[in-house]
PDB file of N, CA and C in Angstrom:
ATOM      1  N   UNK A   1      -2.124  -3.257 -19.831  1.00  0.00           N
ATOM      2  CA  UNK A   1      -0.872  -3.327 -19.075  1.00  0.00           C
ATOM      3  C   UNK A   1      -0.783  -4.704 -18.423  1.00  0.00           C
ATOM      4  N   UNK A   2       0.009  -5.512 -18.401  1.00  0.00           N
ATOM      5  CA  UNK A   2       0.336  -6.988 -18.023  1.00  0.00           C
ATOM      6  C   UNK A   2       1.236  -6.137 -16.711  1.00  0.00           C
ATOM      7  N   UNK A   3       0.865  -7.677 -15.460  1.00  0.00           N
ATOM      8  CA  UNK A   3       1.325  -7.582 -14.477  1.00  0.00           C
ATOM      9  C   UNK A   3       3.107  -7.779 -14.389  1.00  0.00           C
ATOM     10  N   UNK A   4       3.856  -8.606 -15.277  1.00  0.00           N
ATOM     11  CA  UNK A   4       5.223  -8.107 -15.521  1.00  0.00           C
ATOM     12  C   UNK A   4       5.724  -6.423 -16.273  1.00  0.00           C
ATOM     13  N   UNK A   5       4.847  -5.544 -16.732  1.00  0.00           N
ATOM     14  CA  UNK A   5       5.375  -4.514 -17.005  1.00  0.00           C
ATOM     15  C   UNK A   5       4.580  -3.500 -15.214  1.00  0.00           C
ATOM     16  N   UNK A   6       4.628  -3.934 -14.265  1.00  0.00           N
ATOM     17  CA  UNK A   6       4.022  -3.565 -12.846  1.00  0.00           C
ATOM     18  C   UNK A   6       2.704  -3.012 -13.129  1.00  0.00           C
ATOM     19  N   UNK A   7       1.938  -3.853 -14.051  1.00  0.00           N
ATOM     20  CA  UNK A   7       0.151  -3.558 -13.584  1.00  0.00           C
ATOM     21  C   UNK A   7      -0.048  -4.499 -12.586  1.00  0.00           C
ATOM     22  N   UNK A   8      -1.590  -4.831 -12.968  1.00  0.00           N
ATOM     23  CA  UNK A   8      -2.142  -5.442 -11.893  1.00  0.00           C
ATOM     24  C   UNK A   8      -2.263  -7.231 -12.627  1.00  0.00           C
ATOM     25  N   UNK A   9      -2.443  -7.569 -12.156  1.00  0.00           N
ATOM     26  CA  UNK A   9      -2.861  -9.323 -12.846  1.00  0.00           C
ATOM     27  C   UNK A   9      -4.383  -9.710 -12.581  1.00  0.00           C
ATOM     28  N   UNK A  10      -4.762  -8.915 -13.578  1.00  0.00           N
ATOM     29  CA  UNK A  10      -6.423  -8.781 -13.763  1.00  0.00           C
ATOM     30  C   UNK A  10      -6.969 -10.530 -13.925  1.00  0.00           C
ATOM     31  N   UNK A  11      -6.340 -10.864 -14.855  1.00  0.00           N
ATOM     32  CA  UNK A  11      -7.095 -12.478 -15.055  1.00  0.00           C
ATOM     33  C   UNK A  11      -6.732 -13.307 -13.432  1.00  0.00           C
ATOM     34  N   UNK A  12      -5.669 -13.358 -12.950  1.00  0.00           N
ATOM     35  CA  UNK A  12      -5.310 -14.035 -11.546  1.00  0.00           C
ATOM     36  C   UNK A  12      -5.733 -12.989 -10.109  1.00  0.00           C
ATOM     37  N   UNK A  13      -6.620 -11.920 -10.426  1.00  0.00           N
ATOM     38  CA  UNK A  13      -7.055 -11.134  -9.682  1.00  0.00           C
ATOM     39  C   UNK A  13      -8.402 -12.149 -10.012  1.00  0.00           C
ATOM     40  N   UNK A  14      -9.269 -11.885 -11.317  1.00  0.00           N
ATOM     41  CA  UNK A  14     -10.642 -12.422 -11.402  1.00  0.00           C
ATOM     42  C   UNK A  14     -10.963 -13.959 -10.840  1.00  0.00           C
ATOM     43  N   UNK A  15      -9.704 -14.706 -10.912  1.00  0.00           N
ATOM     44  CA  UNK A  15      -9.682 -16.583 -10.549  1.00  0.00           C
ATOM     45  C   UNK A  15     -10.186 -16.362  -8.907  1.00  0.00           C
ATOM     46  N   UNK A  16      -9.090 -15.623  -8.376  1.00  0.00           N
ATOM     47  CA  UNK A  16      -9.414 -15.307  -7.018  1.00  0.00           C
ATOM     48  C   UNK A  16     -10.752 -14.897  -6.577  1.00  0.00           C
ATOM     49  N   UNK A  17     -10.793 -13.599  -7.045  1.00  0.00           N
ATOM     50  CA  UNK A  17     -12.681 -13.215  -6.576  1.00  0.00           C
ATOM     51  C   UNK A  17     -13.561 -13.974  -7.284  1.00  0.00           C
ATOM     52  N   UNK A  18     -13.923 -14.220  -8.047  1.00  0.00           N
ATOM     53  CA  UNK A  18     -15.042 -14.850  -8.654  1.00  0.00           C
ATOM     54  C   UNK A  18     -15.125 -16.901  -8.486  1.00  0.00           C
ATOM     55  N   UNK A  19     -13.730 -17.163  -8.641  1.00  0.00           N
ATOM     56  CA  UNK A  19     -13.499 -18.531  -8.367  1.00  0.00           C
ATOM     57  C   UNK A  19     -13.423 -19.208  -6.927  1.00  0.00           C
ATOM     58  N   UNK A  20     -12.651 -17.975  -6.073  1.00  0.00           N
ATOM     59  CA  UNK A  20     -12.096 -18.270  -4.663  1.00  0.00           C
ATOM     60  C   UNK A  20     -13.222 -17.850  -3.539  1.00  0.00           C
ATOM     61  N   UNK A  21     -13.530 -16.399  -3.837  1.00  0.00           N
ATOM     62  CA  UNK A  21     -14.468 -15.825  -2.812  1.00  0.00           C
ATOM     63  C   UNK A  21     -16.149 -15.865  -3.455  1.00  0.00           C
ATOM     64  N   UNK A  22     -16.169 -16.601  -4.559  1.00  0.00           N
ATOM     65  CA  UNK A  22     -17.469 -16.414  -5.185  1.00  0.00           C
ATOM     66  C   UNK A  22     -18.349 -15.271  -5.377  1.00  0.00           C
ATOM     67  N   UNK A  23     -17.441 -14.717  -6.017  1.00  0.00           N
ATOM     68  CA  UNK A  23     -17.995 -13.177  -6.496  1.00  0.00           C
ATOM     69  C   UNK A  23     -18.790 -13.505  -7.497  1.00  0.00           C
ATOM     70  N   UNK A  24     -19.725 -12.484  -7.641  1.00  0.00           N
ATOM     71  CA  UNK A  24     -20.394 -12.230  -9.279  1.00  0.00           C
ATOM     72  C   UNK A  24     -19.535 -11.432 -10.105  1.00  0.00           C
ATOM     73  N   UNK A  25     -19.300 -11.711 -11.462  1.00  0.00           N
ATOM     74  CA  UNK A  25     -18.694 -10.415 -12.229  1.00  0.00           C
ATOM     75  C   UNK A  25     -18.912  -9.413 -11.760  1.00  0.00           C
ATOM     76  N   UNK A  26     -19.830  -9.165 -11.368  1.00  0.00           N
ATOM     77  CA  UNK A  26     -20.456  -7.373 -11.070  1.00  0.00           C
ATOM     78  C   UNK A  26     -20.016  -6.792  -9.736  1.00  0.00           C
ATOM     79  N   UNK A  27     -20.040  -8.237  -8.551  1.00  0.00           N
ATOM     80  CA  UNK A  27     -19.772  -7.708  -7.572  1.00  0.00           C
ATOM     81  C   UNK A  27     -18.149  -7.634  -7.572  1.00  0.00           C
ATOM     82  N   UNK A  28     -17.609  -8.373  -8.726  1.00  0.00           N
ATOM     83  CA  UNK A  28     -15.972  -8.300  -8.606  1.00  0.00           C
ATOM     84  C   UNK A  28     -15.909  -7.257  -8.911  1.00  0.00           C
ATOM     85  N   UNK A  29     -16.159  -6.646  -9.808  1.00  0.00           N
ATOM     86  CA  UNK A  29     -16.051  -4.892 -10.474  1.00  0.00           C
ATOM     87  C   UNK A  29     -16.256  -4.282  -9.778  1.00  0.00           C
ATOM     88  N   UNK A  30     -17.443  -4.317  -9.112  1.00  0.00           N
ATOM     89  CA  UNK A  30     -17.711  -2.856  -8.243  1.00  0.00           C
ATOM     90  C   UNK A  30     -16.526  -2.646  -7.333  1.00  0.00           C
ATOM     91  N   UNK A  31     -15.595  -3.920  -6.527  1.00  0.00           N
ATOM     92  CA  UNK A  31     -14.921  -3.412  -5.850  1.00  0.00           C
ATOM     93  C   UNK A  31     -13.728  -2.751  -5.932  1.00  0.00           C
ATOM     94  N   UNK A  32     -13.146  -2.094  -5.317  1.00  0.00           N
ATOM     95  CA  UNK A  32     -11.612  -1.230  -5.286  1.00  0.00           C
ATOM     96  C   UNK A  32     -11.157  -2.135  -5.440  1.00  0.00           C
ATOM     97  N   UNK A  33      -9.759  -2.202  -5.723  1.00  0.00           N
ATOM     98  CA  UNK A  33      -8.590  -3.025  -5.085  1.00  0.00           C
ATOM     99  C   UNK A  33      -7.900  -3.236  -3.708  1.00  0.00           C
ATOM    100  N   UNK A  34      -8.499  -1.918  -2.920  1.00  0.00           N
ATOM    101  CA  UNK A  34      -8.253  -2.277  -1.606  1.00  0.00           C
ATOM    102  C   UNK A  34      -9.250  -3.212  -0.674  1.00  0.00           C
ATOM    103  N   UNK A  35     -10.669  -3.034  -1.390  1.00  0.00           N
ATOM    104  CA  UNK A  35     -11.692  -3.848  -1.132  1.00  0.00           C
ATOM    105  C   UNK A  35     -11.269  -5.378  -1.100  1.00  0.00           C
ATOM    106  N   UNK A  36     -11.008  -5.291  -2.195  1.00  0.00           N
ATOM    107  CA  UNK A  36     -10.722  -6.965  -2.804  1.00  0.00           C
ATOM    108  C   UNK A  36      -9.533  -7.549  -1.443  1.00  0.00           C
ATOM    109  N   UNK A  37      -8.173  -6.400  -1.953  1.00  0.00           N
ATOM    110  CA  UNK A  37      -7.362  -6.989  -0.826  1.00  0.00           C
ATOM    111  C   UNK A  37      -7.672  -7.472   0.113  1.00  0.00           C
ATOM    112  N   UNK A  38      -8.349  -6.462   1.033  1.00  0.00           N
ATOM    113  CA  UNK A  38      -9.179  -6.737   2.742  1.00  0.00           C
ATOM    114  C   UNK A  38      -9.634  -7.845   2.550  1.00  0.00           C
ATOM    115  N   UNK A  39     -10.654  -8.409   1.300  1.00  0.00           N
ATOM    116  CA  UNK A  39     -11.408  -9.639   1.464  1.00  0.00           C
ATOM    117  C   UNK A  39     -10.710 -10.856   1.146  1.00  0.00           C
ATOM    118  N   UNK A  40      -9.345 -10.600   0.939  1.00  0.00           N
ATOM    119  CA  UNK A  40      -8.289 -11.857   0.473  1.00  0.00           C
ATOM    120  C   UNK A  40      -7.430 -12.080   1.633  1.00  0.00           C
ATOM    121  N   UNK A  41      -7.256 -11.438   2.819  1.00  0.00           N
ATOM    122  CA  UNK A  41      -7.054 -11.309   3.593  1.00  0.00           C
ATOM    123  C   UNK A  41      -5.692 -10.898   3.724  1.00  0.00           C
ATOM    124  N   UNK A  42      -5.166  -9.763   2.425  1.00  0.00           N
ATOM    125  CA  UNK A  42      -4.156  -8.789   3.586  1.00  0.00           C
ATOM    126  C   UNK A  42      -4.337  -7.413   4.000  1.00  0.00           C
ATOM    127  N   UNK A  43      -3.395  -7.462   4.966  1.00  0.00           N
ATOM    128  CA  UNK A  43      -3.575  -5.954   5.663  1.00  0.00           C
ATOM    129  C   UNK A  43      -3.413  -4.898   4.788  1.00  0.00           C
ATOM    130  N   UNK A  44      -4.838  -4.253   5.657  1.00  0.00           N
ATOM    131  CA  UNK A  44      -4.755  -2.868   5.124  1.00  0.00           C
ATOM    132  C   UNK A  44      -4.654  -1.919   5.864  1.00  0.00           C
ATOM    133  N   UNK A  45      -3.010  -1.775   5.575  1.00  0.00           N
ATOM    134  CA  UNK A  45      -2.910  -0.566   6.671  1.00  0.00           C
ATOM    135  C   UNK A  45      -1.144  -1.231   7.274  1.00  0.00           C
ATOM    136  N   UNK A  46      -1.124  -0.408   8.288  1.00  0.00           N
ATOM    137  CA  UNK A  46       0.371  -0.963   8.822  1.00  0.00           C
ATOM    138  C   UNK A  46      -0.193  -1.880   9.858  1.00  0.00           C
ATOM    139  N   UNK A  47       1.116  -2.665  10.091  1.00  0.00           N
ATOM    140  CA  UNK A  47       0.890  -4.311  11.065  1.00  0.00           C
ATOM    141  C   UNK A  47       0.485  -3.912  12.619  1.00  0.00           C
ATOM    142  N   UNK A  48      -0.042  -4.500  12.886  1.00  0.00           N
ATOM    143  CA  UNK A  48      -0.347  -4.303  14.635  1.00  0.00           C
ATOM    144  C   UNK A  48       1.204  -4.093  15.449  1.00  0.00           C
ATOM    145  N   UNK A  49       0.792  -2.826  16.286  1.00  0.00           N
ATOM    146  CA  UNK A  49       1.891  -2.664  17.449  1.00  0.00           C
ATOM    147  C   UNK A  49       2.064  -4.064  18.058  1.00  0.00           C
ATOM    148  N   UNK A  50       3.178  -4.059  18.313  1.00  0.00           N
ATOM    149  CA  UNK A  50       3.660  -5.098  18.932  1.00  0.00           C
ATOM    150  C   UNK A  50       4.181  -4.639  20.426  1.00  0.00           C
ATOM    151  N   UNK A  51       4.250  -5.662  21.674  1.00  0.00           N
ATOM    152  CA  UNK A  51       5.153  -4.862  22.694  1.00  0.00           C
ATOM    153  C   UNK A  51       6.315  -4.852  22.273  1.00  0.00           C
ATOM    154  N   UNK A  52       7.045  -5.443  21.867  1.00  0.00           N
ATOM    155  CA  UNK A  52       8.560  -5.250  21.276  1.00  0.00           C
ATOM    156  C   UNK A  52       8.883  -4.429  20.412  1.00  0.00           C
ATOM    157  N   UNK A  53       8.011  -3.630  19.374  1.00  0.00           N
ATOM    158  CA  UNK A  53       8.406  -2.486  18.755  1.00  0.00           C
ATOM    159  C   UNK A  53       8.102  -1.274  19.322  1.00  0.00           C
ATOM    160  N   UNK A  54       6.618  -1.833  20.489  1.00  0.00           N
ATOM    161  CA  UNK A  54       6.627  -0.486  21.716  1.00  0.00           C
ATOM    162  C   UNK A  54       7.893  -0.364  22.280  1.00  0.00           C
ATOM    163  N   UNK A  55       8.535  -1.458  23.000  1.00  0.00           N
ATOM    164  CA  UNK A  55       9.518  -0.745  23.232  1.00  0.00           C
ATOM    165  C   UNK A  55      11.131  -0.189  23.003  1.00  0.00           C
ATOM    166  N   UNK A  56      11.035  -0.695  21.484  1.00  0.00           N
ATOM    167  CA  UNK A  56      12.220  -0.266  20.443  1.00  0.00           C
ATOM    168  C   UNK A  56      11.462   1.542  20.436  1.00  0.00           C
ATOM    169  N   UNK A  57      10.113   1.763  20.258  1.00  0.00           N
ATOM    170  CA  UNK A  57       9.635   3.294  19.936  1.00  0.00           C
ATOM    171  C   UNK A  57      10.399   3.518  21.544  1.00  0.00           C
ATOM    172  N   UNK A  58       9.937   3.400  22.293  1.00  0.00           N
ATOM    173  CA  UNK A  58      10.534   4.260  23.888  1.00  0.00           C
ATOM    174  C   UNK A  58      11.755   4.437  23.638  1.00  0.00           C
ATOM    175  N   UNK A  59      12.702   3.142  23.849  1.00  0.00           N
ATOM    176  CA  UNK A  59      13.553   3.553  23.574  1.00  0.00           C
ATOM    177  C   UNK A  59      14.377   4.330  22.763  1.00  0.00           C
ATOM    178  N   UNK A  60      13.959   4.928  22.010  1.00  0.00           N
ATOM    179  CA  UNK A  60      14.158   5.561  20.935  1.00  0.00           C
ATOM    180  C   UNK A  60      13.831   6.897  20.736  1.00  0.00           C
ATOM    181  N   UNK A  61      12.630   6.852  21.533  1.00  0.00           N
ATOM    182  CA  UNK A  61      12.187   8.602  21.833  1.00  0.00           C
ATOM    183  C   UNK A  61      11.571   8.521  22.912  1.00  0.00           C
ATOM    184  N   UNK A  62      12.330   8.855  24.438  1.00  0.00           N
ATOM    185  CA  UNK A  62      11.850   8.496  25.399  1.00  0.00           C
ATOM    186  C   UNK A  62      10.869  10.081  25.717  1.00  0.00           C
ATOM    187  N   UNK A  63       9.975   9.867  27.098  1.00  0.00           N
ATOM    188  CA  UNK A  63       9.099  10.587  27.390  1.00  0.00           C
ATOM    189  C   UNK A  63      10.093  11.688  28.030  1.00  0.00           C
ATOM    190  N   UNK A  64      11.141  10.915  28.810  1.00  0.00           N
ATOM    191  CA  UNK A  64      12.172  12.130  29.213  1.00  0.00           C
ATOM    192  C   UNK A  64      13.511  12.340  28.707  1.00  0.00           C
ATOM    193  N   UNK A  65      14.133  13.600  28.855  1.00  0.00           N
ATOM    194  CA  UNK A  65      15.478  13.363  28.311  1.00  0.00           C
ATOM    195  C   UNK A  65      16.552  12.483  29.439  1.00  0.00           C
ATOM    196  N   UNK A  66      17.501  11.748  28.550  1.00  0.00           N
ATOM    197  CA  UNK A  66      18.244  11.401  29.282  1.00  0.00           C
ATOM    198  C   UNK A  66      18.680  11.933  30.361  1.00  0.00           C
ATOM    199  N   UNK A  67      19.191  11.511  31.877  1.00  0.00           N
ATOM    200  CA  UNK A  67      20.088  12.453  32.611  1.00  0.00           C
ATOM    201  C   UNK A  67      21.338  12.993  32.219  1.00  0.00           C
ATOM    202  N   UNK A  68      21.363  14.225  32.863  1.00  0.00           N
ATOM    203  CA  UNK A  68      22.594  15.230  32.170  1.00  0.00           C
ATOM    204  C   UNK A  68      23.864  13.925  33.377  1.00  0.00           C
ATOM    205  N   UNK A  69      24.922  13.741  32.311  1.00  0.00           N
ATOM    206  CA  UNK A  69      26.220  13.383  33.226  1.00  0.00           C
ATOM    207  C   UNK A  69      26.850  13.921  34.116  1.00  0.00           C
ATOM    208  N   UNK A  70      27.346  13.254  34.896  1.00  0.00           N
ATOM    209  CA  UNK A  70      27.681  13.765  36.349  1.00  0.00           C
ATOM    210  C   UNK A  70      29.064  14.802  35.553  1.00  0.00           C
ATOM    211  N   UNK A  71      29.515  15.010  36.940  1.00  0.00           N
ATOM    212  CA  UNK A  71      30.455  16.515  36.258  1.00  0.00           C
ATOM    213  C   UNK A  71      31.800  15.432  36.207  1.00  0.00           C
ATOM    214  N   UNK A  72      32.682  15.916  34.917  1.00  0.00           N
ATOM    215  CA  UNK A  72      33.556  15.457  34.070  1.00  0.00           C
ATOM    216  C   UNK A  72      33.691  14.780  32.817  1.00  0.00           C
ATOM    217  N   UNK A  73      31.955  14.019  32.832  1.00  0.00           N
ATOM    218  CA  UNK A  73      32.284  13.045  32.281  1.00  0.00           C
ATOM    219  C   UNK A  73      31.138  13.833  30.743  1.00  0.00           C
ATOM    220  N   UNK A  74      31.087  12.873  30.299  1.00  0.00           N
ATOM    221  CA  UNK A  74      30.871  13.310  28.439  1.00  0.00           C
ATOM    222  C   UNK A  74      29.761  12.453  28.496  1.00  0.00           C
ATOM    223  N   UNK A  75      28.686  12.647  27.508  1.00  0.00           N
ATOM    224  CA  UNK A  75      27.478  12.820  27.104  1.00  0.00           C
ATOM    225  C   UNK A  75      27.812  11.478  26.301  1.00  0.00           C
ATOM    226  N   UNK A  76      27.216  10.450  25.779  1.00  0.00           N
ATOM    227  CA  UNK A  76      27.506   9.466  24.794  1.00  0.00           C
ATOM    228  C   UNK A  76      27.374  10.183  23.444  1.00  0.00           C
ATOM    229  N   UNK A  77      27.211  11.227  23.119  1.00  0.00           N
ATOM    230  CA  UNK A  77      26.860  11.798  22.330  1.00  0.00           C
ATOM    231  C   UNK A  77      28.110  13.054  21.953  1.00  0.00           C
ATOM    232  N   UNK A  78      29.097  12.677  22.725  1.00  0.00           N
ATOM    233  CA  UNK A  78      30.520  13.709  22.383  1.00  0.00           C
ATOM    234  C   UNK A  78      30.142  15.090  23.504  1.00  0.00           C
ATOM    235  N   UNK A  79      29.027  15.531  23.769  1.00  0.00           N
ATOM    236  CA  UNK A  79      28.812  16.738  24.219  1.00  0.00           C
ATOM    237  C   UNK A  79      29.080  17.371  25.623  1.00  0.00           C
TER     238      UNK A  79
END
């Protein structure tokens, strides 16, 4: 499977470990592909919290419910 039909790009995978990080054949094989990733240095896993997406999450699902509106008035929410 060639990396334009969405495999992997085994020969520009091997340049990297064996050429870049000085792998042995053997130790390039043994690893996963998530192995390899980690050691090429991308993340594995989702990106570090940030304070600014902490507080896009609060805002967004706060710890309390909003206050109920004073009497007459409507809910931003039609209700």
């Amino acid at each position: 499977m060639s990396a334009a039909a969405g495999g992997l790009d085994w020969p520009g995978l091997m340049r990297v470990g064996i050429r870049g990080l000085g792998l042995r054949p053997a130790e390039f094989w043994a690893l996963t592909p998530a192995e390899l990733a980690l050691m090429l240095g991308e993340a594995a896993g989702r990106p570090q919290l940030t304070r600014a997406r902490l507080d896009e999450l609060a805002a967004q699902w706060p710890d309390r419910p909003a206050a109920a509106p004073a009497q007459g008035e409507t809910r931003k929410d039609g209700r």
